[in-house]
PDB file of N, CA and C in Angstrom:
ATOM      1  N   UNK A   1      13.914  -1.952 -35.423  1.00  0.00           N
ATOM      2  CA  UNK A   1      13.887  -3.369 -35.078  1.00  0.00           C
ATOM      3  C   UNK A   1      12.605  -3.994 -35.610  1.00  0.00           C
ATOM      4  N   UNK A   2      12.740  -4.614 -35.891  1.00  0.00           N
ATOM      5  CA  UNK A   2      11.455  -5.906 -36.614  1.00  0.00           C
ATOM      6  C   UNK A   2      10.769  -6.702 -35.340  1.00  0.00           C
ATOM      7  N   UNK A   3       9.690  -5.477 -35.683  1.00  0.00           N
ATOM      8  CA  UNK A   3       8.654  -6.517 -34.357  1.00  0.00           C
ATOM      9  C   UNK A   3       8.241  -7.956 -34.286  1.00  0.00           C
ATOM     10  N   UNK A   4       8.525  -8.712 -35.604  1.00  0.00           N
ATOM     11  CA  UNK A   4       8.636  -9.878 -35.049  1.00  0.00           C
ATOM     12  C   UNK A   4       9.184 -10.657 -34.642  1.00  0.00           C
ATOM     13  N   UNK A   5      10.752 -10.149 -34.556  1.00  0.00           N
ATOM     14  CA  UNK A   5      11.508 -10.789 -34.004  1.00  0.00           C
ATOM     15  C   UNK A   5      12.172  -9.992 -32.379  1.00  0.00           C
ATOM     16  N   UNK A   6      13.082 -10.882 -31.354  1.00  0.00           N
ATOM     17  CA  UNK A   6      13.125  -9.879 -30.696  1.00  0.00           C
ATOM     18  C   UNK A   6      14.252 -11.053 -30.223  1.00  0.00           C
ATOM     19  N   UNK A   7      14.754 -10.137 -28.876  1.00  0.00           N
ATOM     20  CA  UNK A   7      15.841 -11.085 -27.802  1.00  0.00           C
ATOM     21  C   UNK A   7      15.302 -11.605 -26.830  1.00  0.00           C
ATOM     22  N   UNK A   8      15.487 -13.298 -26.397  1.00  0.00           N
ATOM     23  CA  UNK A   8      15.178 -13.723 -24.836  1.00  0.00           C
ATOM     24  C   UNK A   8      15.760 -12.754 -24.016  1.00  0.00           C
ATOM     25  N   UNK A   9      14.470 -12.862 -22.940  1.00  0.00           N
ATOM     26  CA  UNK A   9      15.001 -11.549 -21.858  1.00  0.00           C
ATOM     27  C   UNK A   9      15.796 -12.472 -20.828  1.00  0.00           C
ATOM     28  N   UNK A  10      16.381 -13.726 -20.836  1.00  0.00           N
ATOM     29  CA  UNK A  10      17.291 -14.351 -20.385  1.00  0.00           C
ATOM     30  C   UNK A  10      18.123 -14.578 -20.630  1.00  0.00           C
ATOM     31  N   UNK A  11      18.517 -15.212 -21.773  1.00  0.00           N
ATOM     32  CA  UNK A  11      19.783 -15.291 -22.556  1.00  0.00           C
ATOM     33  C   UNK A  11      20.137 -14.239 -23.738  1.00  0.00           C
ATOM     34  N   UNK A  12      18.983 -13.999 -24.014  1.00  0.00           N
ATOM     35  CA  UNK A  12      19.496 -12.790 -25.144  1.00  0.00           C
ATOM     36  C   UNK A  12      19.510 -13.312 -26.457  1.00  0.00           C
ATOM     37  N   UNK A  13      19.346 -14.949 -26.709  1.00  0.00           N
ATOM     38  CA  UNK A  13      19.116 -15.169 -28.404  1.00  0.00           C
ATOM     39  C   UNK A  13      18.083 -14.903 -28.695  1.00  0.00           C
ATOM     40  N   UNK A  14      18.264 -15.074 -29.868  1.00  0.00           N
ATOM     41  CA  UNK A  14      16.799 -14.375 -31.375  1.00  0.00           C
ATOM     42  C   UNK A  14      15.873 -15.196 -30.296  1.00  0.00           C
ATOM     43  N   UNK A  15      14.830 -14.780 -31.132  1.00  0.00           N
ATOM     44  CA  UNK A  15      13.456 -15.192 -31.069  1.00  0.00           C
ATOM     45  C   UNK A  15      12.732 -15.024 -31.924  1.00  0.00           C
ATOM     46  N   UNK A  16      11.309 -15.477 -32.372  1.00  0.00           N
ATOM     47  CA  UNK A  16      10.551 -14.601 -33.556  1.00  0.00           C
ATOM     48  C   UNK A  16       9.016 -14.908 -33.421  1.00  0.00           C
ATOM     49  N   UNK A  17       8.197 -14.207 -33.013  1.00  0.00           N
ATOM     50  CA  UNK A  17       6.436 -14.361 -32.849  1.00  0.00           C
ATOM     51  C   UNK A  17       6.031 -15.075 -33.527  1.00  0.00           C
ATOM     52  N   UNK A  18       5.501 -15.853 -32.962  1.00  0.00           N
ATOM     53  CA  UNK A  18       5.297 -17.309 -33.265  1.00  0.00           C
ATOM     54  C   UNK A  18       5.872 -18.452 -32.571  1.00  0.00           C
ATOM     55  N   UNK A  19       6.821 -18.384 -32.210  1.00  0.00           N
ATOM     56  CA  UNK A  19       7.600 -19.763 -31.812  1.00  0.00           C
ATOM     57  C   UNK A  19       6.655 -19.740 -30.518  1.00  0.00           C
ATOM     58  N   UNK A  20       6.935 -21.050 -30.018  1.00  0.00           N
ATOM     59  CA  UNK A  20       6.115 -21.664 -29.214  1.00  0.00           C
ATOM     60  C   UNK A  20       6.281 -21.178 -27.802  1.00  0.00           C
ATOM     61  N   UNK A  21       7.180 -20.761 -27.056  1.00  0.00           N
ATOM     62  CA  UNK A  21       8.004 -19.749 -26.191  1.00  0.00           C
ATOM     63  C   UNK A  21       7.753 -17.931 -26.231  1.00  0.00           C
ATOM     64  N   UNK A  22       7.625 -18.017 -27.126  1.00  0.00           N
ATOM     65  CA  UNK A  22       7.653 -16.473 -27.572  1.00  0.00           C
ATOM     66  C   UNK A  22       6.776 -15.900 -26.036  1.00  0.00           C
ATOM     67  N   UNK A  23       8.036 -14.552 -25.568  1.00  0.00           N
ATOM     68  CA  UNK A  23       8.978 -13.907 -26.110  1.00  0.00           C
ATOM     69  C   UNK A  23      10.822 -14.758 -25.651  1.00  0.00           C
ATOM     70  N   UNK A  24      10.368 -15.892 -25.228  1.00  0.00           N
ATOM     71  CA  UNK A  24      12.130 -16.734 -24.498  1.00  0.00           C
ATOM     72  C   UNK A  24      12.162 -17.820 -26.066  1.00  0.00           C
ATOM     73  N   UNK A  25      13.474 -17.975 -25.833  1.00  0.00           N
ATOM     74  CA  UNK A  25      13.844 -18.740 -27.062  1.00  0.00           C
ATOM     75  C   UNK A  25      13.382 -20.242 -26.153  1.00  0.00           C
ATOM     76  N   UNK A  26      13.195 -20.717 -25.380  1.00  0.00           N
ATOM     77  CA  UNK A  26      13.088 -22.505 -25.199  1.00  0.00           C
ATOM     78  C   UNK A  26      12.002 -22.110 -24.004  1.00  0.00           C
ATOM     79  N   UNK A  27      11.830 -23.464 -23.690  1.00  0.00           N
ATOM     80  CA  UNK A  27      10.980 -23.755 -22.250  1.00  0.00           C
ATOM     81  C   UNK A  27      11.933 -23.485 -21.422  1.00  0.00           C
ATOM     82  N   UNK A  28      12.967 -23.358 -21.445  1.00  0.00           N
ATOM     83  CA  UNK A  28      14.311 -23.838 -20.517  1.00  0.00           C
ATOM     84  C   UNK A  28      13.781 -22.367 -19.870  1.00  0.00           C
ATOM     85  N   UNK A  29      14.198 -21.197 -20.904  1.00  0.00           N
ATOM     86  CA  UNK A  29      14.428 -20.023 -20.550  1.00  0.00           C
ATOM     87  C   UNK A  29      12.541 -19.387 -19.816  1.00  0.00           C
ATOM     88  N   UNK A  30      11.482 -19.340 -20.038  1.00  0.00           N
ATOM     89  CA  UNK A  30      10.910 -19.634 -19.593  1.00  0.00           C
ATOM     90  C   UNK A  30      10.218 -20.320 -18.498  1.00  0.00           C
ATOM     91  N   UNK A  31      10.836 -20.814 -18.311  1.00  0.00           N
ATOM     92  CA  UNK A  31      10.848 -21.469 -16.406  1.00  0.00           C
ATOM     93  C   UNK A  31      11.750 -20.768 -15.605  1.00  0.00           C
ATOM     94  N   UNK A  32      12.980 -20.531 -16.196  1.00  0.00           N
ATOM     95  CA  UNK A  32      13.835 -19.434 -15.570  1.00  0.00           C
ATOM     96  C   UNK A  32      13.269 -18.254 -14.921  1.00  0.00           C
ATOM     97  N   UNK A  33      12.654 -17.586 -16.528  1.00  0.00           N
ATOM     98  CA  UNK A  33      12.176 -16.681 -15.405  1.00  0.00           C
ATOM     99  C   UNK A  33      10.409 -16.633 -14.900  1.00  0.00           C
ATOM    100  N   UNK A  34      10.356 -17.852 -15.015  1.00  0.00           N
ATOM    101  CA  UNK A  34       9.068 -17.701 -13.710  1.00  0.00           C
ATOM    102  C   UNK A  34       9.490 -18.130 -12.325  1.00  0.00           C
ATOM    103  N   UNK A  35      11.171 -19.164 -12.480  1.00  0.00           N
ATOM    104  CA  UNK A  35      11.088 -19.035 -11.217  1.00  0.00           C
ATOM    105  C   UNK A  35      11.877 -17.747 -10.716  1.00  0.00           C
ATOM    106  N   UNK A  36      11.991 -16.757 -11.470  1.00  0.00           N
ATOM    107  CA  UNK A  36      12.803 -16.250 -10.802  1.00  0.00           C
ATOM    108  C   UNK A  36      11.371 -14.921  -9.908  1.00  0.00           C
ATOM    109  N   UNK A  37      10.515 -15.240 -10.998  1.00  0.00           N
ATOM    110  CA  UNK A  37       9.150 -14.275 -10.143  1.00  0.00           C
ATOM    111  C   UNK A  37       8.741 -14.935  -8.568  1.00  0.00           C
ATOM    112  N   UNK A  38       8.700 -16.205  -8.785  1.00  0.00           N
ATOM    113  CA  UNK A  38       8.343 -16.815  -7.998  1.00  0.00           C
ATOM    114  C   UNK A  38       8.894 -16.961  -6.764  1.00  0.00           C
ATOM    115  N   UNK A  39      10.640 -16.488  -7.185  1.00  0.00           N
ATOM    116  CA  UNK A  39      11.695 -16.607  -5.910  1.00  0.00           C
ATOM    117  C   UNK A  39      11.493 -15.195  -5.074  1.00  0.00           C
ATOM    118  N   UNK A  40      10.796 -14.254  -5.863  1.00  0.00           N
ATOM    119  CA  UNK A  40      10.827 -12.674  -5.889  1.00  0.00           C
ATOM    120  C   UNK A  40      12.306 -12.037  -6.129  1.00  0.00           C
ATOM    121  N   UNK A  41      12.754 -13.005  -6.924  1.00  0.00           N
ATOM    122  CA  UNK A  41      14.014 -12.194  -7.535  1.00  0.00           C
ATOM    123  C   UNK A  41      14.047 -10.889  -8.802  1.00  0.00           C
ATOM    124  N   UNK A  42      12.389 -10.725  -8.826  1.00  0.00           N
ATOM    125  CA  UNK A  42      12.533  -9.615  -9.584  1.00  0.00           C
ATOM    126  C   UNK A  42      11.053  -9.107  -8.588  1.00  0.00           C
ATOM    127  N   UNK A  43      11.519  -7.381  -8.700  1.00  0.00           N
ATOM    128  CA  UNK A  43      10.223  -7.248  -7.916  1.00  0.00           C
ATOM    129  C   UNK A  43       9.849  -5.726  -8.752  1.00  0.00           C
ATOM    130  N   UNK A  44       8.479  -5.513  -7.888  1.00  0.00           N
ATOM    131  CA  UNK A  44       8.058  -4.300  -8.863  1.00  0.00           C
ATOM    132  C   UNK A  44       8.353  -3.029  -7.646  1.00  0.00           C
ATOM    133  N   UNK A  45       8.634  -1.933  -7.486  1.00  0.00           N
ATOM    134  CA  UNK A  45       9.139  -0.722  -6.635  1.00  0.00           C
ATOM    135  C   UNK A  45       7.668  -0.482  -6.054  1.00  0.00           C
ATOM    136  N   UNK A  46       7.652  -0.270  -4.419  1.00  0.00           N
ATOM    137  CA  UNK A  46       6.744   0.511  -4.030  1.00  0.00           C
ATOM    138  C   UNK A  46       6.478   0.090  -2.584  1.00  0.00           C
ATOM    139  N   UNK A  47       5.977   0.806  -1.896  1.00  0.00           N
ATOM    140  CA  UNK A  47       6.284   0.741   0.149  1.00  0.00           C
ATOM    141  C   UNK A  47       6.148  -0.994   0.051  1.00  0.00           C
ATOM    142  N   UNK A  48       6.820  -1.654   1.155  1.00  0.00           N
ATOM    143  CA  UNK A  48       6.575  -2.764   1.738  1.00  0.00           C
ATOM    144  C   UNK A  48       4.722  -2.871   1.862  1.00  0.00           C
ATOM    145  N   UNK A  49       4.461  -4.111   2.035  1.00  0.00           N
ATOM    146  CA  UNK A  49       2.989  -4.176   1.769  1.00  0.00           C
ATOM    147  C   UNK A  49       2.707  -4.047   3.438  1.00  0.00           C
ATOM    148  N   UNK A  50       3.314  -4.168   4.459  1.00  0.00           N
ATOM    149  CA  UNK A  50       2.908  -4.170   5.920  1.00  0.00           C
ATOM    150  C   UNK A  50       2.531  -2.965   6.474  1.00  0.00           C
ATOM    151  N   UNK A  51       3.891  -2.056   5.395  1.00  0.00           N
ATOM    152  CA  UNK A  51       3.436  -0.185   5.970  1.00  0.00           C
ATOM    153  C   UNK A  51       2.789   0.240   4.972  1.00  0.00           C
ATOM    154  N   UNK A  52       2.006  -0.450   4.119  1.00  0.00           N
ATOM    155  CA  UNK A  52       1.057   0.171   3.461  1.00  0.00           C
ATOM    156  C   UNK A  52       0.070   0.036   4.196  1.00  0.00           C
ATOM    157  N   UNK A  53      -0.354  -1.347   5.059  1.00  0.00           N
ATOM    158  CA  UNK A  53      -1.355  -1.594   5.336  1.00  0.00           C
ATOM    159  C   UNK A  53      -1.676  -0.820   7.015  1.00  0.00           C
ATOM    160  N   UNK A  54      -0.330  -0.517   7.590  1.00  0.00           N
ATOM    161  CA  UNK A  54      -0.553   0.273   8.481  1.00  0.00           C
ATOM    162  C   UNK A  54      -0.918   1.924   7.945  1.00  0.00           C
ATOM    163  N   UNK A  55      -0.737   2.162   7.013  1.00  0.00           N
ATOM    164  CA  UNK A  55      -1.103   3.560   6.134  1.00  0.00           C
ATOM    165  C   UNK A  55      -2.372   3.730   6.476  1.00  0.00           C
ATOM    166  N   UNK A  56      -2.810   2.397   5.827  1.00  0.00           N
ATOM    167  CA  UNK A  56      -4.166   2.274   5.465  1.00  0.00           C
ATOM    168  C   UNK A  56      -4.869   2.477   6.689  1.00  0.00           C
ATOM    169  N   UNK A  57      -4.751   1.549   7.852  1.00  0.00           N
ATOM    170  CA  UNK A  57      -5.471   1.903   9.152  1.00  0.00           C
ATOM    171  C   UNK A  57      -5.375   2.611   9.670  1.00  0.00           C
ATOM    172  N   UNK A  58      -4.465   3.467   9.555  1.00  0.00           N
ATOM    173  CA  UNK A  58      -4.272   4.679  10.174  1.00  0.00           C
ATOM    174  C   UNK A  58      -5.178   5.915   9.562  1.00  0.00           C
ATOM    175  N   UNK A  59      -5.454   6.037   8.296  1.00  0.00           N
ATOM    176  CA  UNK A  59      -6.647   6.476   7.672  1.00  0.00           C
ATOM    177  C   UNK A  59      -7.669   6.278   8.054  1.00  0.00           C
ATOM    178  N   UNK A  60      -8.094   4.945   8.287  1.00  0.00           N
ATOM    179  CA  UNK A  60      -9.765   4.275   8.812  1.00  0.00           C
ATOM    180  C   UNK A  60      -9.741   4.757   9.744  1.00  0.00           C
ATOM    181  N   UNK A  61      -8.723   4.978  10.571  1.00  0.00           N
ATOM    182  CA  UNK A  61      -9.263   5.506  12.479  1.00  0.00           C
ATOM    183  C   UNK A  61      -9.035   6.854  12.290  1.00  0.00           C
ATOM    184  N   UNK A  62      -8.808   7.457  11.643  1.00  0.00           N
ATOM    185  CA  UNK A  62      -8.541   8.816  11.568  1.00  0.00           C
ATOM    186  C   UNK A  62     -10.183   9.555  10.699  1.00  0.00           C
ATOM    187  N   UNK A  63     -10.659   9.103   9.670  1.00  0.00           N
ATOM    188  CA  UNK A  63     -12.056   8.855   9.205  1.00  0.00           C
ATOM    189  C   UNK A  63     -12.973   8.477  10.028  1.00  0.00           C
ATOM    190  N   UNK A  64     -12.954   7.542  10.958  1.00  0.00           N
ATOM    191  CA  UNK A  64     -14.119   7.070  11.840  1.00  0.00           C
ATOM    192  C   UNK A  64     -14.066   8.320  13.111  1.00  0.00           C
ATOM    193  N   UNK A  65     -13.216   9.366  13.098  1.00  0.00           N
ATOM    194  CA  UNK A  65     -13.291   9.783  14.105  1.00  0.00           C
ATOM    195  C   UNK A  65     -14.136  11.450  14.227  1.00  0.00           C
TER     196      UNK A  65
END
């Protein structure tokens, strides 16, 4: 594949490094998916952040002791 060109990771048309968007073919597609970060419709894998943070204190009192 030719690294300078590639597919919107939304719609899937061309693209090519440089365009003003790059790596989404429009602004359109580009707002898409920020809102879709923003909705947390895409997320990254790993414990809920609440039982991490009980992890975590449960360490500190277990260390202070």
């Amino acid at each position: 594949m030719d690294p300078m060109r590639a597919k919107c990771p939304i719609c899937e048309r061309p693209t090519r490094l440089g365009q003003d968007y790059f790596p989404f073919c429009s602004e359109r597609c580009q707002t898409l998916d920020l809102a879709n970060w923003s909705t947390e419709a895409y997320r990254i894998p790993g414990k809920p952040l609440r039982q991490g943070l009980a992890e975590l204190e449960d360490q500190d009192d277990e260390a202070q002791q």
